[in-house]
Protein backbone atom coordinates (compact mmCIF):
# COMPACT_ATOMS: atom_id res chain seq x y z
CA UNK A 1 0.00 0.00 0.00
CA UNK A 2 2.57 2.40 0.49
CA UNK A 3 4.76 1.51 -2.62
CA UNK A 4 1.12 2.31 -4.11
CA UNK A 5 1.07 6.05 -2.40
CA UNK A 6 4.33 6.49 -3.16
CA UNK A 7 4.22 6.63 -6.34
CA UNK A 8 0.92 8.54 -6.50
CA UNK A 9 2.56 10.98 -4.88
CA UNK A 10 6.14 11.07 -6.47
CA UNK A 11 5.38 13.51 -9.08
CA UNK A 12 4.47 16.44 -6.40
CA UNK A 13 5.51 15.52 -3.39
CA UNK A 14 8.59 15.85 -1.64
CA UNK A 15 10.67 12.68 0.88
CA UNK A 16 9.46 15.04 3.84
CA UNK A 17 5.64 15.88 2.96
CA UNK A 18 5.63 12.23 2.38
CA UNK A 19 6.70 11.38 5.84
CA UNK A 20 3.88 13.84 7.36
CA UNK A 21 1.09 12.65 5.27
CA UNK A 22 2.45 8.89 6.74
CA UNK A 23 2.57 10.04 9.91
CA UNK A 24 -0.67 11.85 10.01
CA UNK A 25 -2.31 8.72 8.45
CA UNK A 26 -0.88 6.36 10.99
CA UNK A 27 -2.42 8.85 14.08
CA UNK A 28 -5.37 9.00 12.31
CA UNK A 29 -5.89 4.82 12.43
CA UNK A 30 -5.21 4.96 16.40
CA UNK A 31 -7.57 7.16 17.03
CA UNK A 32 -10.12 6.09 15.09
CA UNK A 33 -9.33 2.38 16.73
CA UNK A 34 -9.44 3.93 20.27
CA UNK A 35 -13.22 5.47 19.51
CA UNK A 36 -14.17 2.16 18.61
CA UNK A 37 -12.76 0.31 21.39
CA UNK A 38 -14.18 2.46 24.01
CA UNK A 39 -17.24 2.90 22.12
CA UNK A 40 -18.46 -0.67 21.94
CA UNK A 41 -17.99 -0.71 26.06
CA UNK A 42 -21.21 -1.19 28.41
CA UNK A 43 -22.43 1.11 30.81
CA UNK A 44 -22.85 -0.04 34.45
CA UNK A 45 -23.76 1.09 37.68
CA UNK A 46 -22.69 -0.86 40.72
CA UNK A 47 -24.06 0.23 44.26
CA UNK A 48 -21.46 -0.33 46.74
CA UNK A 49 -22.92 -0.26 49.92
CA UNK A 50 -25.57 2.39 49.66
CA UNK A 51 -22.66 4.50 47.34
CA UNK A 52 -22.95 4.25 43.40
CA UNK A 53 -20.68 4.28 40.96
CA UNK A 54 -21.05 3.99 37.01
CA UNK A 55 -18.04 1.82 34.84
CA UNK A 56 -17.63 1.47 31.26
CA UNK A 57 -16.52 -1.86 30.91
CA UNK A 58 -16.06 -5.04 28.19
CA UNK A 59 -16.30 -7.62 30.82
CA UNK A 60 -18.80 -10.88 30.23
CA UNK A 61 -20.27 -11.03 33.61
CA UNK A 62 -21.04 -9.67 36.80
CA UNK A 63 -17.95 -12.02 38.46
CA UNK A 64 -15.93 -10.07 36.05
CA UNK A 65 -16.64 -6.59 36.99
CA UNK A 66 -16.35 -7.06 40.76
CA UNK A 67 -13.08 -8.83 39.80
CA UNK A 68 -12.06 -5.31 37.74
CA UNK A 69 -13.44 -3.64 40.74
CA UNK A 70 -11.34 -5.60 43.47
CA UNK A 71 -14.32 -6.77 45.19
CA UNK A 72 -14.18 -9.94 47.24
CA UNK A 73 -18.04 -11.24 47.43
CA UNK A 74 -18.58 -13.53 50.51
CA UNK A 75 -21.16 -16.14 50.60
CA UNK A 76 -22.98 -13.97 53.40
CA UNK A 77 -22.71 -10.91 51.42
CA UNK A 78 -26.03 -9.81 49.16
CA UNK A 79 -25.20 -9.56 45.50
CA UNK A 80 -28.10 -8.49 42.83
CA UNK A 81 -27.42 -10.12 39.84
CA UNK A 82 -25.88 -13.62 40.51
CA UNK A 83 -21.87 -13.32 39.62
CA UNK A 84 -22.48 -15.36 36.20
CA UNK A 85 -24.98 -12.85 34.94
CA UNK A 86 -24.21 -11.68 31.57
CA UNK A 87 -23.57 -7.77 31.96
CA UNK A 88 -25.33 -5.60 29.47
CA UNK A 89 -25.65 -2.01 28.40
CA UNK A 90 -27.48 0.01 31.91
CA UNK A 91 -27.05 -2.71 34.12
CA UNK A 92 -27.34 -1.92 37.61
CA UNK A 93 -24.93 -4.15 40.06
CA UNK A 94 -26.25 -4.27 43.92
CA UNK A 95 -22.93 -5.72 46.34
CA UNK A 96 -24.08 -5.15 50.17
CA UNK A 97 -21.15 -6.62 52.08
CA UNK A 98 -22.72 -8.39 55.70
CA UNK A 99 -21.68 -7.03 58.89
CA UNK A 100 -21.09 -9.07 61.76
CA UNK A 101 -23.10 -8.70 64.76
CA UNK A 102 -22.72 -10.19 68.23
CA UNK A 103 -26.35 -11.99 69.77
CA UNK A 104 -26.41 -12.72 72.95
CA UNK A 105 -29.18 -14.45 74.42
CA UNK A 106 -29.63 -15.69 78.40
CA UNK A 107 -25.72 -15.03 78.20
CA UNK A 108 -25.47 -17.47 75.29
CA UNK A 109 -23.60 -15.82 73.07
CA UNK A 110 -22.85 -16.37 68.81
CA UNK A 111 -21.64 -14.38 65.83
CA UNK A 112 -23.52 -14.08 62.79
CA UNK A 113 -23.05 -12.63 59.19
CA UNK A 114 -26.04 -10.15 58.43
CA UNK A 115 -27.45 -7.95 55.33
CA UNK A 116 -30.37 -6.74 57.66
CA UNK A 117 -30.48 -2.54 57.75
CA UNK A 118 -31.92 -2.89 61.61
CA UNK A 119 -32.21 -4.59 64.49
CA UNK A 120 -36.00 -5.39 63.96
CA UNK A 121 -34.70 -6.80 60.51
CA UNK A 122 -32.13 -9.18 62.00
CA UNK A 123 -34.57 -10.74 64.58
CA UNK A 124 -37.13 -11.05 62.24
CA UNK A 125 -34.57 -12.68 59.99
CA UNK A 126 -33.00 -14.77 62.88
CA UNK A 127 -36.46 -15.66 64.00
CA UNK A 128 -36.39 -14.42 67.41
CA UNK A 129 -39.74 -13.20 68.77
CA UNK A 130 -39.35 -10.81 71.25
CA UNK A 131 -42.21 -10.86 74.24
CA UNK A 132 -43.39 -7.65 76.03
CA UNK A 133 -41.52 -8.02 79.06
CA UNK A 134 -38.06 -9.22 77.36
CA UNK A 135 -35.08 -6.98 77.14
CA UNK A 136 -33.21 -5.89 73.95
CA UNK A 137 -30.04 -3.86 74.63
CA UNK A 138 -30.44 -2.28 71.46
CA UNK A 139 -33.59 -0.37 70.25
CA UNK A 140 -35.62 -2.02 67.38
CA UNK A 141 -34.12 0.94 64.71
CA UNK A 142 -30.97 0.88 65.48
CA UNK A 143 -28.75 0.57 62.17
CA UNK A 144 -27.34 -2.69 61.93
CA UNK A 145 -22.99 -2.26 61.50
CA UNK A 146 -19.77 -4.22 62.38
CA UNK A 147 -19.69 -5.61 65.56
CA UNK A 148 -22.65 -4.40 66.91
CA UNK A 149 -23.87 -6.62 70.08
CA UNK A 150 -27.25 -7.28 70.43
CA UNK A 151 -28.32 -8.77 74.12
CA UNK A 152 -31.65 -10.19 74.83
CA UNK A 153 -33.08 -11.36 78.45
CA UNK A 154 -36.13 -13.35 77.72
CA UNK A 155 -39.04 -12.63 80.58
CA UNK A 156 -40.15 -15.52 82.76
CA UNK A 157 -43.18 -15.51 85.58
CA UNK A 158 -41.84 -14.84 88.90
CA UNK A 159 -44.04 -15.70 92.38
CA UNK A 160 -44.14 -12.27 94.71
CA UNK A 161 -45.43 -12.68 97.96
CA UNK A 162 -45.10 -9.24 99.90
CA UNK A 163 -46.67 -8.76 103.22
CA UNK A 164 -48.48 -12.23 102.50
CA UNK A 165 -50.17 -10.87 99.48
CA UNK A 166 -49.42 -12.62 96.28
CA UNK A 167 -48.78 -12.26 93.21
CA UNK A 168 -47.62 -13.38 89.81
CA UNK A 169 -45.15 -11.20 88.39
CA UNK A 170 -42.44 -10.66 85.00
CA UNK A 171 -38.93 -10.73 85.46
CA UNK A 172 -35.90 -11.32 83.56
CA UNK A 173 -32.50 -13.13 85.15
CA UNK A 174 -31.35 -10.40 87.90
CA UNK A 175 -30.63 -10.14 91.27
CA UNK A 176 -33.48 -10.15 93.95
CA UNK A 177 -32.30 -6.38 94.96
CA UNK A 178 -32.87 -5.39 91.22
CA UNK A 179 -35.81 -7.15 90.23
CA UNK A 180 -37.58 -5.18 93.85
CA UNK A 181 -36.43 -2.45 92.92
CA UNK A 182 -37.82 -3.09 88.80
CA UNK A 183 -41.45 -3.39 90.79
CA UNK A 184 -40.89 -0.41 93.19
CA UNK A 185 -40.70 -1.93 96.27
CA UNK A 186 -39.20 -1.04 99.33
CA UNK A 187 -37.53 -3.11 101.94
CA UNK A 188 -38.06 -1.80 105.53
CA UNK A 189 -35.01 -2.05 107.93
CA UNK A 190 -36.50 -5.13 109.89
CA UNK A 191 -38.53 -7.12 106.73
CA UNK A 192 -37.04 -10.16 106.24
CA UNK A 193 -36.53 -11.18 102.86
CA UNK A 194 -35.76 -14.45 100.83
CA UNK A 195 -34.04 -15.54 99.29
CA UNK A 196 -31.09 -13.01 99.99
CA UNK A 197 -30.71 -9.57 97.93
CA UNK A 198 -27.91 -11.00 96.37
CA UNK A 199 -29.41 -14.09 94.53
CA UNK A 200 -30.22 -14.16 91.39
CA UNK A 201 -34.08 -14.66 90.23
CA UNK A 202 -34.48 -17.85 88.07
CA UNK A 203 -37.55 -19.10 86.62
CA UNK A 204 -40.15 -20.05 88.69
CA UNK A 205 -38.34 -18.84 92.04
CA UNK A 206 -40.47 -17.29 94.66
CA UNK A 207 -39.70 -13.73 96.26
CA UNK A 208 -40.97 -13.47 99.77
CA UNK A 209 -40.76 -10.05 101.92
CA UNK A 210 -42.16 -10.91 105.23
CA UNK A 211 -43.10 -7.28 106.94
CA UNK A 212 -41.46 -6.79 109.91
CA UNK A 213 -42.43 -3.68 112.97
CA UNK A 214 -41.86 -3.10 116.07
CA UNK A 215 -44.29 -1.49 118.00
CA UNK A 216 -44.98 -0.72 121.82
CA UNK A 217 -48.07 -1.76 123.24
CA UNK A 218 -49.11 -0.20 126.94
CA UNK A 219 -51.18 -2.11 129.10
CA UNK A 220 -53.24 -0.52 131.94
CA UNK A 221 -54.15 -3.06 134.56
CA UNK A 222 -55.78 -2.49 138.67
CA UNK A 223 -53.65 -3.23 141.63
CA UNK A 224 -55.75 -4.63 144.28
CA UNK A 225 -55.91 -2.87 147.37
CA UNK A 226 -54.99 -3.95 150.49
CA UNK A 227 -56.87 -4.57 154.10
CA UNK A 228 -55.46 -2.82 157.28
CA UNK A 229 -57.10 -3.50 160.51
CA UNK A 230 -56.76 -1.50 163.80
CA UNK A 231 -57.98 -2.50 167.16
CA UNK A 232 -60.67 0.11 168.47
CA UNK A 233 -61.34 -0.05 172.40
CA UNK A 234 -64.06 2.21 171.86
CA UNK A 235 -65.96 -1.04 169.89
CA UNK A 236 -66.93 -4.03 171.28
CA UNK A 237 -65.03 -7.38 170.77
CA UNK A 238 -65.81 -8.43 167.46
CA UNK A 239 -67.81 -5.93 166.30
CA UNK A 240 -65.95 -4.54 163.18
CA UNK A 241 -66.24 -0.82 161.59
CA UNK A 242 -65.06 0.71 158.14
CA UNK A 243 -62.98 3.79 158.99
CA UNK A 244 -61.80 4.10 155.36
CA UNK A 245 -62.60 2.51 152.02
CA UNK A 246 -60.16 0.46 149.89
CA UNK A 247 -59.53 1.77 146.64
CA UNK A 248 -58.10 0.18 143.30
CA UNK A 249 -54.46 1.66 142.11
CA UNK A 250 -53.67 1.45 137.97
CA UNK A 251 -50.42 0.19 137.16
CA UNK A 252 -49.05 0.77 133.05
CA UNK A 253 -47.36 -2.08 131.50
CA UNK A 254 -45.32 -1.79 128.59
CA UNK A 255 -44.95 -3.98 126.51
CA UNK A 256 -42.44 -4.12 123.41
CA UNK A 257 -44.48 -6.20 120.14
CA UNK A 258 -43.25 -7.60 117.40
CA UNK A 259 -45.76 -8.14 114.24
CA UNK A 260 -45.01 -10.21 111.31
CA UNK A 261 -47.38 -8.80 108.21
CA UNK A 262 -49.45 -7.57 110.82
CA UNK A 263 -50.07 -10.57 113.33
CA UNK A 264 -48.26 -10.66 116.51
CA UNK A 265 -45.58 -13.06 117.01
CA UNK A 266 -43.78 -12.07 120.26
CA UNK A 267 -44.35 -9.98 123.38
CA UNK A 268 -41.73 -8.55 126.13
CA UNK A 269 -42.70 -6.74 128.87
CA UNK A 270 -39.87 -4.02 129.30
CA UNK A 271 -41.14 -1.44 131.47
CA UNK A 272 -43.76 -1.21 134.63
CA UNK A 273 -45.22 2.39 135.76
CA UNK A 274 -47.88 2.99 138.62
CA UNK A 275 -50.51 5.63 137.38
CA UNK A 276 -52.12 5.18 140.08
CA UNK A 277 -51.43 3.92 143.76
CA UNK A 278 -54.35 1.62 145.59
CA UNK A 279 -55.46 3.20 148.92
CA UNK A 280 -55.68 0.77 151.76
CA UNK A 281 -59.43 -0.41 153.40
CA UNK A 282 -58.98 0.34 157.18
CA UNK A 283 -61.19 -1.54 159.53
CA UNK A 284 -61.69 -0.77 162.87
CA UNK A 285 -62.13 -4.30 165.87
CA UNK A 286 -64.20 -3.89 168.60
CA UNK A 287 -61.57 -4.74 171.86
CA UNK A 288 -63.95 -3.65 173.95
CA UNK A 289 -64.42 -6.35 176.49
CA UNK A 290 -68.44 -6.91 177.39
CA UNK A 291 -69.64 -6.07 180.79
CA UNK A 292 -69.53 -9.28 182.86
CA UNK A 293 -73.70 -11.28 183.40
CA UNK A 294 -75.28 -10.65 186.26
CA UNK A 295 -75.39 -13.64 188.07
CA UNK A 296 -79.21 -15.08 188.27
CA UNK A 297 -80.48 -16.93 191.15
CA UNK A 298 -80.84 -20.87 190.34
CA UNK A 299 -83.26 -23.45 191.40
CA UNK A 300 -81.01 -25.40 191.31
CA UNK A 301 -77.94 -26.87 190.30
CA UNK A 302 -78.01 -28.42 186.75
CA UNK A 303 -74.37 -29.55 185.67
CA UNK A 304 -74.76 -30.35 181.88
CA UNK A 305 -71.81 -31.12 179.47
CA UNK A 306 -71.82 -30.60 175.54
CA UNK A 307 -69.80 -30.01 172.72
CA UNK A 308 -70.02 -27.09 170.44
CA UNK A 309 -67.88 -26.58 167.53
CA UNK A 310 -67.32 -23.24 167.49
CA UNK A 311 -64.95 -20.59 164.59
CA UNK A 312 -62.21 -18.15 165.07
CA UNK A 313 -61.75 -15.38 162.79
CA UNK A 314 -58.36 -13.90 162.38
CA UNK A 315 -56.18 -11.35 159.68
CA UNK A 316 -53.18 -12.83 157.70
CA UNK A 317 -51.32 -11.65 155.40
CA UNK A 318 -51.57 -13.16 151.89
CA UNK A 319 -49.53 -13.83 148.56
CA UNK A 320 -50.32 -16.74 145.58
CA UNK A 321 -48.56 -19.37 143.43
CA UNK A 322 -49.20 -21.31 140.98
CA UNK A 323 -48.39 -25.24 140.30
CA UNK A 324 -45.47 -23.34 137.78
CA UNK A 325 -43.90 -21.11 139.64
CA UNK A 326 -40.18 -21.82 140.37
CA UNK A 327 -38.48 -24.50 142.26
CA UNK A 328 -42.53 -25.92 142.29
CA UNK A 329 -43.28 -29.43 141.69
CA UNK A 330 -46.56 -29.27 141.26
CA UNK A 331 -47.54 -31.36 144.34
CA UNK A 332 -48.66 -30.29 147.96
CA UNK A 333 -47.34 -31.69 150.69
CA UNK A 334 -50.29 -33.78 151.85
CA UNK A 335 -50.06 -35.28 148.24
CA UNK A 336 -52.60 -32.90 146.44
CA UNK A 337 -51.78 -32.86 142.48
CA UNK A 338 -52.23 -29.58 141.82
CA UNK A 339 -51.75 -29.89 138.11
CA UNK A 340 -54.14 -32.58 137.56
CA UNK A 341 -56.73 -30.33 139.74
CA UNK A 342 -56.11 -27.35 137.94
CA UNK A 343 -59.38 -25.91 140.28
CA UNK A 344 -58.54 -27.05 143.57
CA UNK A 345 -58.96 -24.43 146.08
CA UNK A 346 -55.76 -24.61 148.12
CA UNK A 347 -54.12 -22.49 150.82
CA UNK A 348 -50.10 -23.18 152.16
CA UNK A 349 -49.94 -22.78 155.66
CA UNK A 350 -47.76 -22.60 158.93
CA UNK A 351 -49.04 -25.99 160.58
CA UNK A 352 -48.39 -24.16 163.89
CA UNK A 353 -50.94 -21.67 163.37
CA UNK A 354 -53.15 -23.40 160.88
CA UNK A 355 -53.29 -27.29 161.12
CA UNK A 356 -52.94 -28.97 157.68
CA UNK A 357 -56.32 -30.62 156.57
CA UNK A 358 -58.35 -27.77 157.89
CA UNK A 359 -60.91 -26.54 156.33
CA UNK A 360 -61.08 -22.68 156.11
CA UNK A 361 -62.80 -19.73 154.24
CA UNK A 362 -61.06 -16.86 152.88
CA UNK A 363 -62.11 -13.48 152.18
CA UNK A 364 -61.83 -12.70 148.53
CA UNK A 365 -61.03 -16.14 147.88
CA UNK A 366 -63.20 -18.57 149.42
CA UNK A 367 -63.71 -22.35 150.37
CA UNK A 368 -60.30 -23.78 150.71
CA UNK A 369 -58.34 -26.37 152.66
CA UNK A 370 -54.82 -26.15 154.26
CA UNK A 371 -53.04 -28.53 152.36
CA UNK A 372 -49.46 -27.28 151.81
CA UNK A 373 -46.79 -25.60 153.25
CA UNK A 374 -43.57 -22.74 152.04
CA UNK A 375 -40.05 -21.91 153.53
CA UNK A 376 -41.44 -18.38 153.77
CA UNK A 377 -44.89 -19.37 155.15
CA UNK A 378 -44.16 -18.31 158.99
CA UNK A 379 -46.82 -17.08 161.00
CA UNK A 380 -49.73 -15.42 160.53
CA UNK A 381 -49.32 -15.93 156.61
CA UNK A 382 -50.70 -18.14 153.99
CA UNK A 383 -50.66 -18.56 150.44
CA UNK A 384 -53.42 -18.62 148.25
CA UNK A 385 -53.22 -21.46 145.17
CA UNK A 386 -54.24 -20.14 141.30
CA UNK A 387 -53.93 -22.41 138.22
CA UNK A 388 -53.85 -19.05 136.28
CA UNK A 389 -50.40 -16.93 136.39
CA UNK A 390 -52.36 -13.86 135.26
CA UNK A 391 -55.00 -14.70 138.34
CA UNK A 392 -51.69 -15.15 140.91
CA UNK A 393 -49.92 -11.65 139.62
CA UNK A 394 -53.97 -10.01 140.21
CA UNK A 395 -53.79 -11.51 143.80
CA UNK A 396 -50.30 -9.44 144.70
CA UNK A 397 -49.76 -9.40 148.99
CA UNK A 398 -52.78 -8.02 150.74
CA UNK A 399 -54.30 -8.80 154.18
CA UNK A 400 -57.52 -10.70 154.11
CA UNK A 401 -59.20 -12.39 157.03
CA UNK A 402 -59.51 -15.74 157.41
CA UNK A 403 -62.18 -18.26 158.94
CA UNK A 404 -61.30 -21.50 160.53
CA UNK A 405 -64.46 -23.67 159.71
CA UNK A 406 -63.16 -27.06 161.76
C-alpha cells in the first residue's frame, strides 16, 4: 500500500511531505481504533454499599466486573445479579457486604453474618420473637454495623409474695435487689426477705418479703388494794367498823411487740409504771371487852356437858402461786396434784398456826383447805393457790381475814 502512495505521490511531493502525510495517516488509524474500542464498552452502575458508581466496561459477567473492581463477594454478602450474569448495556450491580453482629441471648452468646439494615430486621430474619416483658439492649431501629452486640433477656413468671399478698409477676435473670427495685418496692429495715438480695431470680423462684415492725403496746391493769385493821377499844369485841374505804391503784405495763405482716408473734414486757397507787381499806375491831352477866339466882344446880364446835376469825397476810412457779413441783405436801386439779382451792400454811387438813374460808377467795406448806410461810401468813399466772400476779400481797371452819 505504500509503494502504491508512493508513487501517486512522487510527481508532487517531496521525501518530507511524504513522511507527514504517513505520519498523520498512521495517528489517524489509532484514534479512530481507540473510539471504537471504548465505544463498543457497556455502561454499568454498581451500588457499593448504599454508594454508586457507574463503569464502562467489556467484561462478560457480573464475576468479572467485581473482579475489575477488586471486590471480594462472601457467601454472606447480598449480590443483585448472581456473579455469572451476563452484563449488558445500563445494568445496575447491587454488592451489600454483611456485617457481623454479636447476639447474645440468656448469656449465650454467637456471631452471625447479616445484610439486615436494623435490628428489627435481623430478629425477624434470625427468627427471634421478642415478648413484652423481654429486654433488647439495642432499640428495634438501630442501624445494623460491624460488631454491633445485640443482648436479649427473655421474661419468665416470677411468684411475689409481699406482706403475705401474692402475686404473679415478669422478670428477667437479675438479682433479687434489682428485680424489687424493677417493681418499686421497698424493703423496711427489719422485713425479712428471701431468698437473699444478692441471689439471682431464676424461673419459677419465689420472692418473699415478710413485713417486719416493732411497735410498743401499753397495758393498763388495777392493783388490788390492800386490808389494814386497827384494834378500836371504843368497839366491842368483834364488832368490826369501816374507817376508810379500799380503793383500786392502775399500774401501766409496757410492753415491746413484734408483728409479722401484721399478726403478733412475740411480746416482752420491758417497762412497769404505777398511774395510780391503791389506797388501803382500814377496819376498825371492837376490843372492847363486854360487861360481865349478872349472876341469876338458880333453882337449882343443873351440871350439863356438851360439845359445840365453834370458829375463830383472824387477819393474815396473803400472797399466791401457781403449780409453775419456780423451784414448784406441782404437788402439795399432803399429796394434792395440783396440776391434775387445775381448780382445787388450796391455801399453804404454817401448821403451827393453821393445822394442815383444815378446812377454812377466805375473804376474797373462798372455800379452801390447808393442804401445803412454804419456807417463807411463817406465822400469821398463807398462800393462796391459782392455776392461772395472770389470776396469781392479780392476787399481789394483801391482808384478808380468814375463817377457821373445823
Amino acid at each position: 500500500m505504500l509503494d502504491s502512495m508512493k508513487k501517486l505521490f512522487s510527481g508532487s511531493l517531496s521525501k518530507t511531505k511524504l513522511a507527514m502525510v504517513i505520519t498523520s495517516f498512521i495517528v489517524f488509524s489509532t484514534i479512530l481504533g481507540f473510539g471504537v474500542f471504548h465505544g463498543t464498552k457497556a455502561a454499568v452502575t454498581v451500588n457499593v454499599d448504599g454508594e454508586e458508581v457507574t463503569v464502562r466496561t467489556h467484561a462478560k459477567t457480573v464475576a468479572d466486573i467485581l473482579k475489575e473492581l477488586d471486590i471480594k463477594v462472601h457467601p454472606e454478602d447480598r449480590l443483585e445479579p448472581s456473579k455469572d450474569t451476563v452484563v449488558s448495556d445500563a445494568m445496575q450491580i447491587v454488592w451489600d457486604p454483611a456485617k457481623e453482629v454479636k447476639l447474645v441471648i440468656d448469656d449465650k452468646e454467637r456471631s452471625i453474618f447479616t445484610t439486615a439494615e436494623t435490628v428489627q430486621e435481623f430478629l425477624a430474619e434470625e427468627d427471634i420473637d421478642i415478648q413484652e416483658h423481654d429486654k433488647v439492649s439495642q432499640s428495634l431501629n438501630t442501624p445494623i454495623k460491624d460488631d454491633l452486640i445485640i443482648a436479649i433477656k427473655k421474661a419468665f413468671e416470677v411468684t411475689l409474695k409481699v406482706g403475705g399478698k401474692k402475686q404473679q409477676v415478669w422478670s428477667t435473670s437479675t438479682t433479687v435487689a434489682d428485680f424489687l427495685e424493677q417493681h418499686d418496692i421497698t424493703v423496711n429495715d427489719l422485713d425479712r426477705v428471701e431468698p437473699s438480695l444478692e441471689e439471682l431470680v431464676a424461673k419459677d423462684s419465689v420472692v418473699n418479703i415478710t413485713r417486719v415492725e416493732k411497735v410498743t403496746d401499753v397495758v393498763e391493769e388495777p392493783i388490788e388494794f390492800g386490808v389494814v385493821t386497827k384494834n378500836d377499844d371504843s368497839l366491842d369485841k368483834g364488832k368490826e367498823q369501816v374507817v376508810q374505804q379500799g380503793q383500786e391503784g392502775t399500774v401501766a405495763n409496757h410492753y415491746e411487740v413484734i408483728l409479722e405482716n401484721g399478726k403478733e408473734v412475740s411480746r416482752e414486757l420491758v417497762k412497769t409504771e404505777t398511774v395510780k397507787e391503791s389506797l388501803d381499806r382500814i377496819v376498825a375491831v371492837g376490843t372492847k371487852a363486854p360487861p360481865p352477866p349478872q349472876p341469876t339466882p338458880q333453882p337449882q344446880q343443873v351440871v350439863s356437858r356438851s360439845t359445840e364446835s365453834s370458829s375463830k376469825e383472824f387477819y393474815v397476810s396473803s400472797t399466791a402461786y401457781t403449780a409453775y412457779c419456780n423451784g414448784c413441783s406441782g404437788v402439795t405436801s399432803t399429796g394434792i396434784d395440783l396440776r391434775s386439779n387445775p381448780g382445787a382451792k388450796v391455801i399453804a400454811v404454817d401448821p403451827s398456826v393453821i393445822p394442815l387438813g383444815t378446812k377454812v374460808y377466805v375473804e376474797g377467795y373462798g372455800y379452801a383447805v390447808a393442804g401445803d406448806t412454804g419456807g417463807a410461810i411463817k406465822g400469821h401468813k398463807i398462800d393462796v393457790f391459782f392455776s392461772d399466772k395472770d389470776a396469781a400476779y392479780r392476787w399481789g400481797r394483801k391482808k384478808v381475814k380468814i375463817k377457821i371452819l373445823d
